[in-house]
Protein backbone atom coordinates (compact mmCIF):
# COMPACT_ATOMS: atom_id res chain seq x y z
CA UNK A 1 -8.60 -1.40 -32.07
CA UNK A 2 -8.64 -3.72 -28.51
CA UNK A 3 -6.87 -6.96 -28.60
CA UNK A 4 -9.52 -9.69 -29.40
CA UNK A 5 -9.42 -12.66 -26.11
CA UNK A 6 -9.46 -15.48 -28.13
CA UNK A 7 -8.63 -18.26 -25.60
CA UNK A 8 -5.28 -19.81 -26.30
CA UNK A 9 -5.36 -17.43 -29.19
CA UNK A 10 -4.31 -14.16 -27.48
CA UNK A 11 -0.85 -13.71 -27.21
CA UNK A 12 -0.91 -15.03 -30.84
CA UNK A 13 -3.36 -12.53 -32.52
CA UNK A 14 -1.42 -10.10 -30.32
CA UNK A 15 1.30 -10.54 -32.15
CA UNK A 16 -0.23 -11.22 -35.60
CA UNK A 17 -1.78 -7.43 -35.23
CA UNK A 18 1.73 -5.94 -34.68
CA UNK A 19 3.12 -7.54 -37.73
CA UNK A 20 -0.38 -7.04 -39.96
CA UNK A 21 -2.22 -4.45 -38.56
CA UNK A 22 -4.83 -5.48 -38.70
CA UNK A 23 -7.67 -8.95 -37.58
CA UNK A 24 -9.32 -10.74 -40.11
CA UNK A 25 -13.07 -11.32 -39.59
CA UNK A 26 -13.25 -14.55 -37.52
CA UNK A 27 -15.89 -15.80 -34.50
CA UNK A 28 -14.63 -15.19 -31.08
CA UNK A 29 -14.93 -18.89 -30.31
CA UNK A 30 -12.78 -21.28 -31.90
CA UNK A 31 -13.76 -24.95 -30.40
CA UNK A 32 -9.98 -25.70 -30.78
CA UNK A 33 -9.50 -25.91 -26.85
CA UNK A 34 -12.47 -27.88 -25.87
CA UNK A 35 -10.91 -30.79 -24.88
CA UNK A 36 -8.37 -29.07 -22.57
CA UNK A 37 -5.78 -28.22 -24.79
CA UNK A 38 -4.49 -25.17 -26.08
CA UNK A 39 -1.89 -23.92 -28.37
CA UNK A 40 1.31 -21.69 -27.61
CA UNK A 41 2.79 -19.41 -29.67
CA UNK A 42 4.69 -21.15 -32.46
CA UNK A 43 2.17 -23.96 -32.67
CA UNK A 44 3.14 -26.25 -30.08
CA UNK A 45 -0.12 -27.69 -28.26
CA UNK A 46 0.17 -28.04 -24.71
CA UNK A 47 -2.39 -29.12 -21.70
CA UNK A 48 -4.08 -25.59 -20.52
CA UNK A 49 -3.50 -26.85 -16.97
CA UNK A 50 0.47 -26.67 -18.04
CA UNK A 51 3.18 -24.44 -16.42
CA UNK A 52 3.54 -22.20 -19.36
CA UNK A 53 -0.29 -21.62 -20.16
CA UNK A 54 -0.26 -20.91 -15.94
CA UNK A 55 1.90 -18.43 -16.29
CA UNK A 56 0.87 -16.01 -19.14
CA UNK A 57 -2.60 -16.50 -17.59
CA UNK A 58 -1.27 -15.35 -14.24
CA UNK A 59 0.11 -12.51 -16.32
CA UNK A 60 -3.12 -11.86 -17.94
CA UNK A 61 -4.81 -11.37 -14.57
CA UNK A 62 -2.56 -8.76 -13.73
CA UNK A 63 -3.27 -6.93 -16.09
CA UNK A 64 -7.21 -6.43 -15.90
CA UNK A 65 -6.47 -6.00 -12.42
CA UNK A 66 -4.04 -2.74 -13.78
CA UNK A 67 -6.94 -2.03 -15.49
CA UNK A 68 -9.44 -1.73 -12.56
CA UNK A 69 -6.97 0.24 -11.07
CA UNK A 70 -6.92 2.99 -13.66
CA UNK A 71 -10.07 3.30 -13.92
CA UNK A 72 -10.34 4.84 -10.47
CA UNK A 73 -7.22 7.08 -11.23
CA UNK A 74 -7.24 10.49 -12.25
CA UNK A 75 -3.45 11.83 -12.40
CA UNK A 76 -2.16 11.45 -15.63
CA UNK A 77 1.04 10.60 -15.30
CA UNK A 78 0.20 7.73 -12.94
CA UNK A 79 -2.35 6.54 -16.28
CA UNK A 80 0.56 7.18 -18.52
CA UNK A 81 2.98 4.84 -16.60
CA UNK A 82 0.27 2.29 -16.00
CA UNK A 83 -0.29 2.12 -19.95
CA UNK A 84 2.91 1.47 -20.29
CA UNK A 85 3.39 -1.15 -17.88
CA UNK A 86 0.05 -2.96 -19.70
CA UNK A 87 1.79 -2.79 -22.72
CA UNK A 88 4.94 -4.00 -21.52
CA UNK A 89 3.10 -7.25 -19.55
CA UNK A 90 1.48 -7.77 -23.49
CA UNK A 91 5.06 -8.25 -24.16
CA UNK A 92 6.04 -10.57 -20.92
CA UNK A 93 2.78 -12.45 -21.88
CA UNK A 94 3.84 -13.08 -25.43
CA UNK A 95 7.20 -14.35 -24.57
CA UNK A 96 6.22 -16.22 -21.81
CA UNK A 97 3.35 -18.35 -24.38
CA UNK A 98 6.57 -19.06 -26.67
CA UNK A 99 8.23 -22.52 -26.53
CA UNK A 100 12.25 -21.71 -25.77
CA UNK A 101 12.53 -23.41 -29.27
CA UNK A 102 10.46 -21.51 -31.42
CA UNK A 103 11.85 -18.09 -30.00
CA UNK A 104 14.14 -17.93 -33.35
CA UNK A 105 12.78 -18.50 -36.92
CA UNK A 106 14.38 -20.76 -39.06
CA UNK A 107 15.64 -17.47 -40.94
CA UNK A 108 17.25 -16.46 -37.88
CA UNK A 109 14.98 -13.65 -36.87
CA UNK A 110 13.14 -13.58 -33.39
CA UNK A 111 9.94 -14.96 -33.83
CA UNK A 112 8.44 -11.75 -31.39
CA UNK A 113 8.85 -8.60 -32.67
CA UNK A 114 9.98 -6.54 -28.82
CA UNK A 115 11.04 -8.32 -26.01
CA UNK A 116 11.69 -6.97 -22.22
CA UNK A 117 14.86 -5.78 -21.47
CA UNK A 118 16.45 -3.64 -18.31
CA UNK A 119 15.59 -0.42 -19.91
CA UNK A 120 11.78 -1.23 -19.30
CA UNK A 121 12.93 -2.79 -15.88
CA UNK A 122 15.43 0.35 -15.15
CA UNK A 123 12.00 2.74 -16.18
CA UNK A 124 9.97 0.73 -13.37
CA UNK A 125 12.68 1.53 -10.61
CA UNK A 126 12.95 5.32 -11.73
CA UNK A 127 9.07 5.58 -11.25
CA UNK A 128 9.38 4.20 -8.12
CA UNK A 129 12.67 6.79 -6.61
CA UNK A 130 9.86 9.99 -7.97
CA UNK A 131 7.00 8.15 -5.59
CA UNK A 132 9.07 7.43 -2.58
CA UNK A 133 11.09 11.27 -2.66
CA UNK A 134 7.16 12.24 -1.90
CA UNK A 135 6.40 9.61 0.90
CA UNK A 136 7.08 9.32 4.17
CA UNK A 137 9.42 6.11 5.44
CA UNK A 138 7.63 2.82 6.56
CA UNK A 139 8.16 1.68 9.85
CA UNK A 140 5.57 -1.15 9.96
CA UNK A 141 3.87 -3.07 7.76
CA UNK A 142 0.89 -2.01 5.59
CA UNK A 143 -2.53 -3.78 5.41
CA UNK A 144 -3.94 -3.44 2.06
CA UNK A 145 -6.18 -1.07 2.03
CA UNK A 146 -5.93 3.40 1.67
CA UNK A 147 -9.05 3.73 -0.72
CA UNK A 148 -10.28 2.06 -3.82
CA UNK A 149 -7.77 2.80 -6.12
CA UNK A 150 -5.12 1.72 -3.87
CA UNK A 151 -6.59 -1.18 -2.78
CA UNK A 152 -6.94 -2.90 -6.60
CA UNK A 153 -3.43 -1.72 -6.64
CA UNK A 154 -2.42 -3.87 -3.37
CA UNK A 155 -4.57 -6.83 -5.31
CA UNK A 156 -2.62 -6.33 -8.33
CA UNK A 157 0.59 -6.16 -6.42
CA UNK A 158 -0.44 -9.93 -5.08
CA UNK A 159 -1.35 -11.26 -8.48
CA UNK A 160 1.77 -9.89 -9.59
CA UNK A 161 3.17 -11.96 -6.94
CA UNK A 162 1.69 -15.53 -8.44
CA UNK A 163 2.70 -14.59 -11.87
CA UNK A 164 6.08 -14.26 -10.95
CA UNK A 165 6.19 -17.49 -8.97
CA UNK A 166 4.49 -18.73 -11.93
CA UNK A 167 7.76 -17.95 -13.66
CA UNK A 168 9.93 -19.33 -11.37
CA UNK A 169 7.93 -22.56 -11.35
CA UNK A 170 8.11 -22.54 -15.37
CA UNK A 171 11.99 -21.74 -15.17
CA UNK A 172 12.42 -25.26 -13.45
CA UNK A 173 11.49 -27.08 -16.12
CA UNK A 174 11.74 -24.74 -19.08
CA UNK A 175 14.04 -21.81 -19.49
CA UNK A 176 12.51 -18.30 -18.85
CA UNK A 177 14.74 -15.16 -19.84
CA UNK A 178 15.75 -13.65 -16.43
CA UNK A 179 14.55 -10.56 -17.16
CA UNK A 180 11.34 -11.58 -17.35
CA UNK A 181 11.33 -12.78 -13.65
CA UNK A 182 13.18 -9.96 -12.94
CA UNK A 183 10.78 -7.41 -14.39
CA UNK A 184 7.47 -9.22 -12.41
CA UNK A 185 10.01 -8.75 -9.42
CA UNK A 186 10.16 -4.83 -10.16
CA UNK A 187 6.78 -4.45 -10.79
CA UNK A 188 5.46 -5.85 -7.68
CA UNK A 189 7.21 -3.48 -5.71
CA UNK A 190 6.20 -0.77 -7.77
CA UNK A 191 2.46 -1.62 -7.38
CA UNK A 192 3.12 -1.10 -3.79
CA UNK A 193 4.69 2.29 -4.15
CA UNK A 194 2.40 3.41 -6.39
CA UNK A 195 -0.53 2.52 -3.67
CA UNK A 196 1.13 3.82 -0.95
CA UNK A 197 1.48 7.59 -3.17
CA UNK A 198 -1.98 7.09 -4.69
CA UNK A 199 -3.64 6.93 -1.23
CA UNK A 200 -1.41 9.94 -0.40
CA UNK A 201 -3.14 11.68 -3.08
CA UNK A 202 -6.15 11.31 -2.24
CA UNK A 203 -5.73 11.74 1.16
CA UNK A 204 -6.56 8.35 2.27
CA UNK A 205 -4.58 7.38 5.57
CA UNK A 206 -2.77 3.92 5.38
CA UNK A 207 -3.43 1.49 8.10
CA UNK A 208 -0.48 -0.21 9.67
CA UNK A 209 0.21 -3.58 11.05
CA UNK A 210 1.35 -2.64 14.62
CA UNK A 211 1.76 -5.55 17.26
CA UNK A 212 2.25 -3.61 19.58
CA UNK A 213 -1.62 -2.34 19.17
CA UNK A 214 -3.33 -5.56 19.03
């Protein structure tokens, strides 16, 4: 069953499928955040033009652009680890719509059901040693670019980017779990791997950013 975009509502319903299984029948529109608000995880109601609704939306963004990317891939183990990461950014998403304050129940249980920790970040940089034993060093920069696939990889990479800074931004004013910053971190630089090998694949030659050949 696909995860229902229901506005404000989608970390939410995210997380009220893991724990039901299942949607009741509702209307994809709700009306709820016509005047500009929207509600976070927890029920706190915030301004949609907020930090917080900025940065899961950021997150959001990266990953349809994930999934533009697979759909031009073909080796399965690069779709297998890009699943993966799409799940795991459902989870960044879900934490990062949550209020600090309504993290915990008031039984004492954590209101989210899996969280991101450095085994998912630790996964990210393993990917990324297989990729670069198969590459050949940088010496200048890259411009984005080695074939279709790579180059919604290289836009994901840059979205990737803003959500993090998102993050950052958020972190000023409300605490963020460092490991969520940290894992955007990771990911960006595995995006670029991952472009660099998938343009290696399929044979697509990377352009470089030479000065000296202006």
């Amino acid at each position: 069953m696909s995860v229902l975009f229901l506005g404000s509502y989608y970390y939410i319903l995210l997380f009220t499928f893991c724990k039901k299984r299942y949607f009741s029948t509702m209307k994809i529109y709700t009306k709820t955040g016509d005047k500009g608000q929207t509600a976070l995880y927890g029920g706190t109601r915030v301004s949609k033009a907020s930090a917080r609704v900025d940065s899961y939306g950021n997150i959001d963004e990266l990953n349809s652009f994930i999934g533009i990317a697979k759909s031009h891939i073909e080796d399965e183990e690069v779709l297998r680890q890009l699943k993966k990461i799409q799940f795991d950014l459902f989870t960044v998403g879900s934490e990062a719509a949550t209020p600090v304050d309504k993290l915990m129940l008031a039984n004492g249980k954590s209101r989210l059901p899996i969280i991101i920790s450095e085994t998912e970040i630790e996964e990210l940089e393993q990917w990324m040693d297989a990729f670069d034993e198969k590459l050949e060093p940088l010496q200048y920069f890259i411009l984005p670019g080695g074939g279709k696939s790579a180059t919604f990889l290289h836009a994901a990479r840059t979205i990737c980017r803003r959500a993090e800074r998102s993050l950052v931004f958020l972190n000023e004013s409300e605490e963020v779990r460092p490991e969520l910053i940290k894992y955007l971190n990771r990911l960006s630089d595995y995006l670029f791997v991952l472009a660099r090998y998938i343009s290696k694949l399929n044979n697509e030659p990377e352009e470089y950013w030479n000065p000296n050949e202006r």
